[in-house]
PDB file of N, CA and C in Angstrom:
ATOM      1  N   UNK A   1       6.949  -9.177  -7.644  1.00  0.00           N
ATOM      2  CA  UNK A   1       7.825  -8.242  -6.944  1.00  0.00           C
ATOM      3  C   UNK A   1       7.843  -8.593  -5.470  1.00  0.00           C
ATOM      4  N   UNK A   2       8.798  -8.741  -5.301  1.00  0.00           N
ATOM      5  CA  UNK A   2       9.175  -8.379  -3.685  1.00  0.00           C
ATOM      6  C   UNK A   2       8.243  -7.628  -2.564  1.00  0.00           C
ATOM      7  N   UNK A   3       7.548  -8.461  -1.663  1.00  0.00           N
ATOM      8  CA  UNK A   3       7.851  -7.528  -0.668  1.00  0.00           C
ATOM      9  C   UNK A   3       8.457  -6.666   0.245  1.00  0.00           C
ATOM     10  N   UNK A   4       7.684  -5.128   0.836  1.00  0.00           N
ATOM     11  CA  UNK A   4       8.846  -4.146   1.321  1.00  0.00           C
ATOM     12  C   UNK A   4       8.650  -4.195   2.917  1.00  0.00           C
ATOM     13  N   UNK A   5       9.331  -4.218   3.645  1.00  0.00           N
ATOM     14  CA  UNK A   5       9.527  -4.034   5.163  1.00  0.00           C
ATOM     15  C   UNK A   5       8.733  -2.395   5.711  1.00  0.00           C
ATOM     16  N   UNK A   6       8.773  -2.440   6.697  1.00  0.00           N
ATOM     17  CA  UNK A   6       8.637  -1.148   7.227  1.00  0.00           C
ATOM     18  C   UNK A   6       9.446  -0.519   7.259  1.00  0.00           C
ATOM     19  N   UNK A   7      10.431  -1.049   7.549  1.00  0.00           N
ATOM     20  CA  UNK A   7      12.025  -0.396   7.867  1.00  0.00           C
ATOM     21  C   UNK A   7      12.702   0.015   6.618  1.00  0.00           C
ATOM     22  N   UNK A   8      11.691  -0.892   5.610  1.00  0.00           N
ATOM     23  CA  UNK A   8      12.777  -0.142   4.201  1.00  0.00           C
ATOM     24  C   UNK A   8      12.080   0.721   3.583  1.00  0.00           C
ATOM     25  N   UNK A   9      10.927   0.540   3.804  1.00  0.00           N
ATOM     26  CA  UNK A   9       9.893   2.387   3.344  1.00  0.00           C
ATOM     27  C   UNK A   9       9.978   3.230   3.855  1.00  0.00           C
ATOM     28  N   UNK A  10      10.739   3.220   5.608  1.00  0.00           N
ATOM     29  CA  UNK A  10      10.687   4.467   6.180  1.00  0.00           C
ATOM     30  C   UNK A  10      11.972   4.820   5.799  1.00  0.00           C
ATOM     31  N   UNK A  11      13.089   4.066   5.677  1.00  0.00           N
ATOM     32  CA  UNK A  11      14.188   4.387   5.152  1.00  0.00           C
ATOM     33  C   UNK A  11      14.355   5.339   3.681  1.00  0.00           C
ATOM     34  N   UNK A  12      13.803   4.915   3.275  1.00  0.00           N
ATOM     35  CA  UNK A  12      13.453   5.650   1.583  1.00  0.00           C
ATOM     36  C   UNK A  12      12.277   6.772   1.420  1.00  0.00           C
ATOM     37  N   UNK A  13      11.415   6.775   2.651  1.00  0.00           N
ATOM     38  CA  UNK A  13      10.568   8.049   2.451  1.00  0.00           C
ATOM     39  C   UNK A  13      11.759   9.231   3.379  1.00  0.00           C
ATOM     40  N   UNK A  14      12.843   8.676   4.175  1.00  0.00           N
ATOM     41  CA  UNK A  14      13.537   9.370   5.082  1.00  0.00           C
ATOM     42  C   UNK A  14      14.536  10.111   4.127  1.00  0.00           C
ATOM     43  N   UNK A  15      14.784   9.464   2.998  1.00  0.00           N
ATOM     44  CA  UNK A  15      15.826   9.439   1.785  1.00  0.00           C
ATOM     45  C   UNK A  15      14.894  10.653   0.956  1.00  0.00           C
ATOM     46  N   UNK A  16      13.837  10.766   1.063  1.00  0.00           N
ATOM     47  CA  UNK A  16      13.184  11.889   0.257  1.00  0.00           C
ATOM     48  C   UNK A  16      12.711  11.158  -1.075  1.00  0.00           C
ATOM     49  N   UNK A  17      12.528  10.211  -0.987  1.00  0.00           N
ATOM     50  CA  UNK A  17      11.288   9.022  -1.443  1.00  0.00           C
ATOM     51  C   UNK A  17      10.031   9.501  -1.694  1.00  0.00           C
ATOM     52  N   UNK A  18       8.952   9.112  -2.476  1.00  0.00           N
ATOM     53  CA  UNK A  18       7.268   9.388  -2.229  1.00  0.00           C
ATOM     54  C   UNK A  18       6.901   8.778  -3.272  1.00  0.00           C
ATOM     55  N   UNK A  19       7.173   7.596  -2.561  1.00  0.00           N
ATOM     56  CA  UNK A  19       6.421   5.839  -3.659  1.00  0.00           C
ATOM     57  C   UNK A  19       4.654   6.129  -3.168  1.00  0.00           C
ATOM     58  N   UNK A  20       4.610   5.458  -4.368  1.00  0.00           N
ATOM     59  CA  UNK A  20       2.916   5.525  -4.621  1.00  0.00           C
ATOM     60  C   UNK A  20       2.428   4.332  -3.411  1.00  0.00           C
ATOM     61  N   UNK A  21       1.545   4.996  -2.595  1.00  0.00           N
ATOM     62  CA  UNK A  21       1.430   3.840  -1.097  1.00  0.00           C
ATOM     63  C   UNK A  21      -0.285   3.961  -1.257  1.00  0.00           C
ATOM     64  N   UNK A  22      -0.807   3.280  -1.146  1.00  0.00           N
ATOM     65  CA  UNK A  22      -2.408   2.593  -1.355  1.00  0.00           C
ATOM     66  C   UNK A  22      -2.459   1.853   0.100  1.00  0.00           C
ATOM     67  N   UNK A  23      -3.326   2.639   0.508  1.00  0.00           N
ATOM     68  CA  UNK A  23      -3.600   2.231   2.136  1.00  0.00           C
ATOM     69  C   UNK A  23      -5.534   1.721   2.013  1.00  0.00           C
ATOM     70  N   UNK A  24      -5.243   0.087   1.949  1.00  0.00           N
ATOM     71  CA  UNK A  24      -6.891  -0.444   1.363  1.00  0.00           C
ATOM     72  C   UNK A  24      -7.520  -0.780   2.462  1.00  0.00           C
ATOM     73  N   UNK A  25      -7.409  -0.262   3.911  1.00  0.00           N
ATOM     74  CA  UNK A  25      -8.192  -0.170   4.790  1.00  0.00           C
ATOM     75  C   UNK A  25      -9.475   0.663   4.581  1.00  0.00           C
ATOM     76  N   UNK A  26     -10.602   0.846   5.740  1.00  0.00           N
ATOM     77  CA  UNK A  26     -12.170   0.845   5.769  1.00  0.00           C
ATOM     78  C   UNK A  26     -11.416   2.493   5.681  1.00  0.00           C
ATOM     79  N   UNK A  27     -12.088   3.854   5.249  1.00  0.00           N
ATOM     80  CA  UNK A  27     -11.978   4.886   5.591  1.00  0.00           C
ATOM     81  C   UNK A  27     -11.353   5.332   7.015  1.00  0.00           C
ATOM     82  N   UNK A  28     -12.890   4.675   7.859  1.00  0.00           N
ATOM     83  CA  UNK A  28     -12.775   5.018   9.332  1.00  0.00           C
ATOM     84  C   UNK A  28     -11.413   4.593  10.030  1.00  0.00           C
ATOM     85  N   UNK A  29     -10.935   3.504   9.084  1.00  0.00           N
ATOM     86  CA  UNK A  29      -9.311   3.156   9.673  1.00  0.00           C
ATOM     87  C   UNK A  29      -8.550   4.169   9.417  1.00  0.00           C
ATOM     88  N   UNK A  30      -8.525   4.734   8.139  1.00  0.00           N
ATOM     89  CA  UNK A  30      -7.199   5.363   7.669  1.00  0.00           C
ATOM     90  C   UNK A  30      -8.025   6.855   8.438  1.00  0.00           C
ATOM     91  N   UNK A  31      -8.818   7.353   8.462  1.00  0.00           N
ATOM     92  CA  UNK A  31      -9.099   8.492   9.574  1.00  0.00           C
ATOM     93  C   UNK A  31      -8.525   8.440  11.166  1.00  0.00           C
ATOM     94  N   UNK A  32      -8.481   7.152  11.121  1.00  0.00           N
ATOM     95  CA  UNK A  32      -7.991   7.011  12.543  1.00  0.00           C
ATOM     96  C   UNK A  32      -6.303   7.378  12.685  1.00  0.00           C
ATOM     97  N   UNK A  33      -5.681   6.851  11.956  1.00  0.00           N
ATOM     98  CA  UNK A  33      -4.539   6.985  11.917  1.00  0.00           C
ATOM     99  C   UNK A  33      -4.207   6.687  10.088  1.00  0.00           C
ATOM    100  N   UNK A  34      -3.148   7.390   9.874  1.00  0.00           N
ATOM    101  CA  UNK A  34      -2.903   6.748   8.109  1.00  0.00           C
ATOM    102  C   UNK A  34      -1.136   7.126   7.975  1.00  0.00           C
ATOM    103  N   UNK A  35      -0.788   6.778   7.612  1.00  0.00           N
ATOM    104  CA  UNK A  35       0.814   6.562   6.591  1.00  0.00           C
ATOM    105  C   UNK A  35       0.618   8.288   5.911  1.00  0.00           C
ATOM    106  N   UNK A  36       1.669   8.976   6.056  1.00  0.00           N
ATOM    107  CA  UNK A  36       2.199  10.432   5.225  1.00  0.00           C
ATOM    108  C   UNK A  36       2.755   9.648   3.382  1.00  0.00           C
ATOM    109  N   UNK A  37       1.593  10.333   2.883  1.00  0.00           N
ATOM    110  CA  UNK A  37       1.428  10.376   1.677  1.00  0.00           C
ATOM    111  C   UNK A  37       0.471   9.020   0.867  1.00  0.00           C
ATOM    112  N   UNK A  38       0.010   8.311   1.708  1.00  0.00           N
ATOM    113  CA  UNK A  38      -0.940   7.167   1.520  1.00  0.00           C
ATOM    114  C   UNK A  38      -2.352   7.823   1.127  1.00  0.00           C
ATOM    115  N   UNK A  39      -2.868   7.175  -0.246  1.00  0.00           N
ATOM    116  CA  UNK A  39      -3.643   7.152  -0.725  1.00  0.00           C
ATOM    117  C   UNK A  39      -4.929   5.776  -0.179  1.00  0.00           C
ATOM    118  N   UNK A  40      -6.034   6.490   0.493  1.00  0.00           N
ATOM    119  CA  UNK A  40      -7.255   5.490   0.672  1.00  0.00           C
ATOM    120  C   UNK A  40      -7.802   5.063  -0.304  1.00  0.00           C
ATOM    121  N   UNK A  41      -7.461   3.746  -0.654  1.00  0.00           N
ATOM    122  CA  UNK A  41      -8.679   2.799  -1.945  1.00  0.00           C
ATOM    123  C   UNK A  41      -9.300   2.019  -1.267  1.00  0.00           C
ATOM    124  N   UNK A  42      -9.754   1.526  -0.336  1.00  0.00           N
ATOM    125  CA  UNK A  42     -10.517   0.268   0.292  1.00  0.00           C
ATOM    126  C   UNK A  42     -10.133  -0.677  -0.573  1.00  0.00           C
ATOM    127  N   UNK A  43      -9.867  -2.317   0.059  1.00  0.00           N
ATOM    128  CA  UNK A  43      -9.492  -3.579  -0.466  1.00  0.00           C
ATOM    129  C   UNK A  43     -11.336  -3.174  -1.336  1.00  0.00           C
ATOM    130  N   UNK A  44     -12.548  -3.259  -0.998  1.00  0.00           N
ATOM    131  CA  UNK A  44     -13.697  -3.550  -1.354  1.00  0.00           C
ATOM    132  C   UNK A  44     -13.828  -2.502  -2.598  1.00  0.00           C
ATOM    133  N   UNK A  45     -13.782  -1.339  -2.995  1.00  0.00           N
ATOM    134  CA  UNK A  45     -13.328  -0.316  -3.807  1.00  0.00           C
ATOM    135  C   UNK A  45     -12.444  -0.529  -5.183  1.00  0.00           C
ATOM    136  N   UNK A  46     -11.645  -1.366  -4.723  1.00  0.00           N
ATOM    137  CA  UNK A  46     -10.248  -1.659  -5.704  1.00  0.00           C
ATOM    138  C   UNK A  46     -11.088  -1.548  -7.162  1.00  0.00           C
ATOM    139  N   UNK A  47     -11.587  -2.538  -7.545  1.00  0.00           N
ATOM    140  CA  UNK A  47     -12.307  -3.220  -8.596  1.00  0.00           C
ATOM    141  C   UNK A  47     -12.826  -1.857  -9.759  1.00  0.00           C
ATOM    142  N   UNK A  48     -13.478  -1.076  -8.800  1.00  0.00           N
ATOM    143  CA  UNK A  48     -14.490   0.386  -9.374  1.00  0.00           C
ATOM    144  C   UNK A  48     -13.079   1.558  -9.570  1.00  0.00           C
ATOM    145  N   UNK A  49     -11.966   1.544  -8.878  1.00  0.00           N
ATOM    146  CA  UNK A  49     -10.604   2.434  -8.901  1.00  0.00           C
ATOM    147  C   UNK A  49      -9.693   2.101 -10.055  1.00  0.00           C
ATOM    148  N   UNK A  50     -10.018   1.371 -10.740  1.00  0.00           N
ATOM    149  CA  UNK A  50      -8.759   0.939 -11.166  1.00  0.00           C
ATOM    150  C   UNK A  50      -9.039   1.331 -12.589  1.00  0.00           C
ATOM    151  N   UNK A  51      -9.556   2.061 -13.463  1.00  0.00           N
ATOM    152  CA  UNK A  51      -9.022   2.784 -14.404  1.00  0.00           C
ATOM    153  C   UNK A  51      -8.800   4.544 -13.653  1.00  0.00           C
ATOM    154  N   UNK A  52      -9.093   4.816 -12.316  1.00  0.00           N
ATOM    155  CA  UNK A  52      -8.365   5.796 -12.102  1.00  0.00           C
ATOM    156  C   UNK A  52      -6.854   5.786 -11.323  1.00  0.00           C
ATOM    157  N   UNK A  53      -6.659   4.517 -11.791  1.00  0.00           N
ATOM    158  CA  UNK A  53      -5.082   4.274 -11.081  1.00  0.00           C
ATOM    159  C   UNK A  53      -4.277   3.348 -12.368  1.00  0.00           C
ATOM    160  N   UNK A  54      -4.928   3.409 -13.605  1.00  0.00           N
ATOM    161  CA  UNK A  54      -4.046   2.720 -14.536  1.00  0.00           C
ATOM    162  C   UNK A  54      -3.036   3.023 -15.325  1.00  0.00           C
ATOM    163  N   UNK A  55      -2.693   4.649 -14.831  1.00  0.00           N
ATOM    164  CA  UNK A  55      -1.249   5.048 -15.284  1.00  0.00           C
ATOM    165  C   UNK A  55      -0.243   4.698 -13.908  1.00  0.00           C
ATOM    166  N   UNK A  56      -0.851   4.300 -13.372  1.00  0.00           N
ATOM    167  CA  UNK A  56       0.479   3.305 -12.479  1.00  0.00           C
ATOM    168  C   UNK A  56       0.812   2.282 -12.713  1.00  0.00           C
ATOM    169  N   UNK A  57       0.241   1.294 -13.442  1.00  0.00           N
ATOM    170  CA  UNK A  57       0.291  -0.021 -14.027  1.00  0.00           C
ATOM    171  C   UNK A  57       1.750  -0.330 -13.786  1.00  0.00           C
ATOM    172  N   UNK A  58       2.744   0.300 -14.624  1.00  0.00           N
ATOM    173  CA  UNK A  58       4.373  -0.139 -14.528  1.00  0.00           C
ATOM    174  C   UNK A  58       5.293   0.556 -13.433  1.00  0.00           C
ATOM    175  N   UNK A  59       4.479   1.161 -12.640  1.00  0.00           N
ATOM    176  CA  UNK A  59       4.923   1.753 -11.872  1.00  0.00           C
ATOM    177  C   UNK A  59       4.904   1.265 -10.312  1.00  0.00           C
ATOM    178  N   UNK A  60       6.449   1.541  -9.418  1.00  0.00           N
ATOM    179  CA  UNK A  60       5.629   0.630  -8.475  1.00  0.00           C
ATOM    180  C   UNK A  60       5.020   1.293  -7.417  1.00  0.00           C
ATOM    181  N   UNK A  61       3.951   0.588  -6.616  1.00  0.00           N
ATOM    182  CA  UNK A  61       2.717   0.653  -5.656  1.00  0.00           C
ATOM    183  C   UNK A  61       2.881   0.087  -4.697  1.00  0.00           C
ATOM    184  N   UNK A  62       3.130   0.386  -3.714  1.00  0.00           N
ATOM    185  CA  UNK A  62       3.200  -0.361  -1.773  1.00  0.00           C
ATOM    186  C   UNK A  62       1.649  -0.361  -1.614  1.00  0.00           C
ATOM    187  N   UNK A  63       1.122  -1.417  -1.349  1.00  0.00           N
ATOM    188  CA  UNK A  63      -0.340  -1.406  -0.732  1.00  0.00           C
ATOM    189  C   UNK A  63       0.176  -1.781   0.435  1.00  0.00           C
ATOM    190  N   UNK A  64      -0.976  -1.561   1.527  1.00  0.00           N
ATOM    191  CA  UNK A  64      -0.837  -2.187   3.310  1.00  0.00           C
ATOM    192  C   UNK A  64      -2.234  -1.664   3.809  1.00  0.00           C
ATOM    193  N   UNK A  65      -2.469  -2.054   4.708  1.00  0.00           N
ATOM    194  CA  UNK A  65      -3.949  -2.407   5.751  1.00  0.00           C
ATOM    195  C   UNK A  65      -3.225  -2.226   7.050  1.00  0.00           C
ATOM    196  N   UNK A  66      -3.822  -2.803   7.808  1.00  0.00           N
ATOM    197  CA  UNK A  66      -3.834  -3.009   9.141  1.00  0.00           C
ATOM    198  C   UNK A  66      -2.209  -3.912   9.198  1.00  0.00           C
ATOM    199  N   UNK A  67      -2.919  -4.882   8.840  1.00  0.00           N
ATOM    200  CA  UNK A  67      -1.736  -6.174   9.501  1.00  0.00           C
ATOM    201  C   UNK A  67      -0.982  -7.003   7.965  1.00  0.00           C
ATOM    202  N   UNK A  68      -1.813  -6.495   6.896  1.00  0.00           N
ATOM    203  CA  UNK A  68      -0.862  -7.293   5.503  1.00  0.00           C
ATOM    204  C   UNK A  68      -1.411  -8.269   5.092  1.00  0.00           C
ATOM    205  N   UNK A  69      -2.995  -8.507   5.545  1.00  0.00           N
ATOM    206  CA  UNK A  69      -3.574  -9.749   4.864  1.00  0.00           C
ATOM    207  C   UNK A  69      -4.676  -9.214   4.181  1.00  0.00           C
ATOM    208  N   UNK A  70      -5.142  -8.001   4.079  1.00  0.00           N
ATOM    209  CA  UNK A  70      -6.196  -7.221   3.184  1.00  0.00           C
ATOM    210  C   UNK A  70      -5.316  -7.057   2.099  1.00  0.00           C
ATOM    211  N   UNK A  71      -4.200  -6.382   2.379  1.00  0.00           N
ATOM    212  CA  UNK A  71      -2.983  -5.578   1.160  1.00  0.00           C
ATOM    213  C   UNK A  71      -2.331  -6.700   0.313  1.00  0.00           C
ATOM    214  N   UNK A  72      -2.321  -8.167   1.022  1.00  0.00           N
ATOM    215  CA  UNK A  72      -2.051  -9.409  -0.285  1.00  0.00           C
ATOM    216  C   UNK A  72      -3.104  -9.577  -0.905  1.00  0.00           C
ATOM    217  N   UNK A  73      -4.021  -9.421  -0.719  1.00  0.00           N
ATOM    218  CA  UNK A  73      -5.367  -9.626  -1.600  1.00  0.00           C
ATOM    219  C   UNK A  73      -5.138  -8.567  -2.474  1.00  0.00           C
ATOM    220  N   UNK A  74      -5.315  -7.271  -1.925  1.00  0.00           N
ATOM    221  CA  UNK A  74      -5.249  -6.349  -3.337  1.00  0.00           C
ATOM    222  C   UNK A  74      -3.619  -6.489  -4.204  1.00  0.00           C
ATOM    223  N   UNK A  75      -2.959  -6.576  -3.682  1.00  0.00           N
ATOM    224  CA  UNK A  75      -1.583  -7.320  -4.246  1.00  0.00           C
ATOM    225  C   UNK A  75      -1.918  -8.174  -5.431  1.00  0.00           C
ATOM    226  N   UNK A  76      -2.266  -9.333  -5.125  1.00  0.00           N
ATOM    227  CA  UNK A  76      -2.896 -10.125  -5.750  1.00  0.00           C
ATOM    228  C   UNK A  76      -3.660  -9.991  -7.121  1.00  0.00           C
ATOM    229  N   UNK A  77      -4.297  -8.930  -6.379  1.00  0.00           N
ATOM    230  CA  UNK A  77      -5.552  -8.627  -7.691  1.00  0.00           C
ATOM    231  C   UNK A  77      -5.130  -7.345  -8.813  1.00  0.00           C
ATOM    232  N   UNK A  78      -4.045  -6.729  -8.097  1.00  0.00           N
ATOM    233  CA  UNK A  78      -3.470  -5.877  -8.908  1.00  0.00           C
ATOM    234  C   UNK A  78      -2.801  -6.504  -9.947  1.00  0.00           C
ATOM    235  N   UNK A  79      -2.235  -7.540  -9.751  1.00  0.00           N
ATOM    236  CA  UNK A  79      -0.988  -8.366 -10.520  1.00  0.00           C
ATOM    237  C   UNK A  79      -2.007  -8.804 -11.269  1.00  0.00           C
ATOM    238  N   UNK A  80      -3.307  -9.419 -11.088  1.00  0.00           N
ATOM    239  CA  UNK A  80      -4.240  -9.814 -11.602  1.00  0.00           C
ATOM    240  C   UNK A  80      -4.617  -9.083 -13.489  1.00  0.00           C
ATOM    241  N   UNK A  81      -4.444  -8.041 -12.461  1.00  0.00           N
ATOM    242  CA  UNK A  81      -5.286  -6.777 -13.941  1.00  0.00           C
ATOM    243  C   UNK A  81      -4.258  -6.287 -14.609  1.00  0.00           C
ATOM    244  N   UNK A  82      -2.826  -6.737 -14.142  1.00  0.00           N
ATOM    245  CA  UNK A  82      -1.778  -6.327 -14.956  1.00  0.00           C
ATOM    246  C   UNK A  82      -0.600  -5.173 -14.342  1.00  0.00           C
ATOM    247  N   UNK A  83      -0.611  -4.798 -13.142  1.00  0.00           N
ATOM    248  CA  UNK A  83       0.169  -4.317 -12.409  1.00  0.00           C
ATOM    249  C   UNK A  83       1.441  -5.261 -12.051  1.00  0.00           C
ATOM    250  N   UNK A  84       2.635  -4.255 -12.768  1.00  0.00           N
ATOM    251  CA  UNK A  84       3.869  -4.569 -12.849  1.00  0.00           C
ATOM    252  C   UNK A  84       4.657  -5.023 -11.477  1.00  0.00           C
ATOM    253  N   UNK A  85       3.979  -4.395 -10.817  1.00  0.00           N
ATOM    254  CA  UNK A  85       5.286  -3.616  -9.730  1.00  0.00           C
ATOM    255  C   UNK A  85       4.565  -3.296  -8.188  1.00  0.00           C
ATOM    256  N   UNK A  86       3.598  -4.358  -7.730  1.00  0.00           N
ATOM    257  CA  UNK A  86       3.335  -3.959  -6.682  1.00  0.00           C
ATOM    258  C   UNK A  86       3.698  -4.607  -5.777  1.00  0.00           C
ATOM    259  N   UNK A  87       3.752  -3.888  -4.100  1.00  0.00           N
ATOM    260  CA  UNK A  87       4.925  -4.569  -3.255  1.00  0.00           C
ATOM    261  C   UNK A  87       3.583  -4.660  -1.563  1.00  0.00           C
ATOM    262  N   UNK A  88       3.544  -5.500  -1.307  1.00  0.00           N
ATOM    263  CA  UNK A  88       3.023  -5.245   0.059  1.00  0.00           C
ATOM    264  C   UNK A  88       3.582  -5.248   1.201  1.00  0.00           C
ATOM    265  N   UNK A  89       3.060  -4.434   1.992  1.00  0.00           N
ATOM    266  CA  UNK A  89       3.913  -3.612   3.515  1.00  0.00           C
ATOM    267  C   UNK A  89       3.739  -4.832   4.203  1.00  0.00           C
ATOM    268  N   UNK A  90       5.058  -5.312   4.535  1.00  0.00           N
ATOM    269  CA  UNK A  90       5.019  -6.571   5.713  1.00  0.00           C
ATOM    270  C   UNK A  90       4.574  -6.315   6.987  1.00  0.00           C
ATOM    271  N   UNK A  91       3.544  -6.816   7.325  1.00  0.00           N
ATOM    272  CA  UNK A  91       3.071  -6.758   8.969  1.00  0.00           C
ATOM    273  C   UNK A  91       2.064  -5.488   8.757  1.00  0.00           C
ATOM    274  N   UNK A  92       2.111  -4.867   7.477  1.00  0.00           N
ATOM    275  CA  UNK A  92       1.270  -3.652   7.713  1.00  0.00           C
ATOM    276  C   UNK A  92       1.437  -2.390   8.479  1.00  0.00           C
ATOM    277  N   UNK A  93       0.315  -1.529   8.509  1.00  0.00           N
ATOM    278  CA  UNK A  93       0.141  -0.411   9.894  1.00  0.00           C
ATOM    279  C   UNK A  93       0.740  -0.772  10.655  1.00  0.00           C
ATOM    280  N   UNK A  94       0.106  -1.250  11.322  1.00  0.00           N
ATOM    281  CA  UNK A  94       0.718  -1.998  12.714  1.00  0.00           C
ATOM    282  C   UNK A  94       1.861  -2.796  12.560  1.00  0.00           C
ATOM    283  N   UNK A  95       2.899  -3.163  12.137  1.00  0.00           N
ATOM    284  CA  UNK A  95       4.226  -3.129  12.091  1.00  0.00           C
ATOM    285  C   UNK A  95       4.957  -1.775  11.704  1.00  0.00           C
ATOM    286  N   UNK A  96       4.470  -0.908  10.782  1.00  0.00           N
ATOM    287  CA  UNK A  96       5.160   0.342  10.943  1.00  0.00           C
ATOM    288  C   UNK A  96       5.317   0.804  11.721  1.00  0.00           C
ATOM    289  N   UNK A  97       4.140   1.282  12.747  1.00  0.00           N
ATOM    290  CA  UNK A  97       4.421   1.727  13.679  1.00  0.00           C
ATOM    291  C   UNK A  97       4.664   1.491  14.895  1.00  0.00           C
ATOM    292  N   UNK A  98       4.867   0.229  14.535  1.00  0.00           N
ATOM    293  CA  UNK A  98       5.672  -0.737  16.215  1.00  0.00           C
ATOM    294  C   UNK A  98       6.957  -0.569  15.456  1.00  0.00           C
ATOM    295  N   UNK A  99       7.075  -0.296  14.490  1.00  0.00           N
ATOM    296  CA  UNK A  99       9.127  -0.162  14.100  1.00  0.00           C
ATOM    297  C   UNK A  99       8.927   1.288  14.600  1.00  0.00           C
ATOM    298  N   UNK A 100       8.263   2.235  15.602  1.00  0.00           N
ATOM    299  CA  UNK A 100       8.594   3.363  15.723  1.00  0.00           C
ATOM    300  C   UNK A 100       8.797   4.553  14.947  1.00  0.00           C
ATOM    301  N   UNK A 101       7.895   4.133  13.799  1.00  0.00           N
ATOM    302  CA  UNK A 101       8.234   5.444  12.653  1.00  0.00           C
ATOM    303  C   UNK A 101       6.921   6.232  12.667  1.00  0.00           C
TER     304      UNK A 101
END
């Protein structure tokens, strides 16, 4: 699957959207700041989460981090275990909110 922009998730959560978003930053990150309606799994976590996230399997999932190189890994590893449909946030956090959203 495709990756999604910032600009096209804020567009579609603006649309009245509420895609399943997996934010696999450290806690203390997503306490610091986090995405409206983002779910915390830690990239390190994934592994131990994932029969409590396996009715999402065909469903699709935006992961993102910081900057989009934690969220291809879990990307990665999702597709790994059989996830249909997952998309990672280009540039991450920190491109969302340098697009001002």
């Amino acid at each position: 699957m495709a990756d999604i922009t910032p600009i096209e998730l804020h567009q579609r959560q603006q649309a009245g959207e509420t895609p399943t978003i997996i934010d696999v930053r450290e806690p203390w990150e997503y306490e610091e700041a986090r995405m409206p309606g983002a779910q915390n799994i830690p990239l390190s976590s994934l592994p131990e989460k994932l029969d409590d996230i396996d009715e999402w399997k065909n469903q699709e999932i935006i992961v993102h981090c910081k900057s989009g190189n934690r969220s291809a890994s879990a990307k990665a590893y999702l597709t790994q275990q059989g996830f249909t449909n997952v998309r990672n946030l280009v540039g991450g956090f920190q491109a969302y909110m340098a697009a001002g959203i």
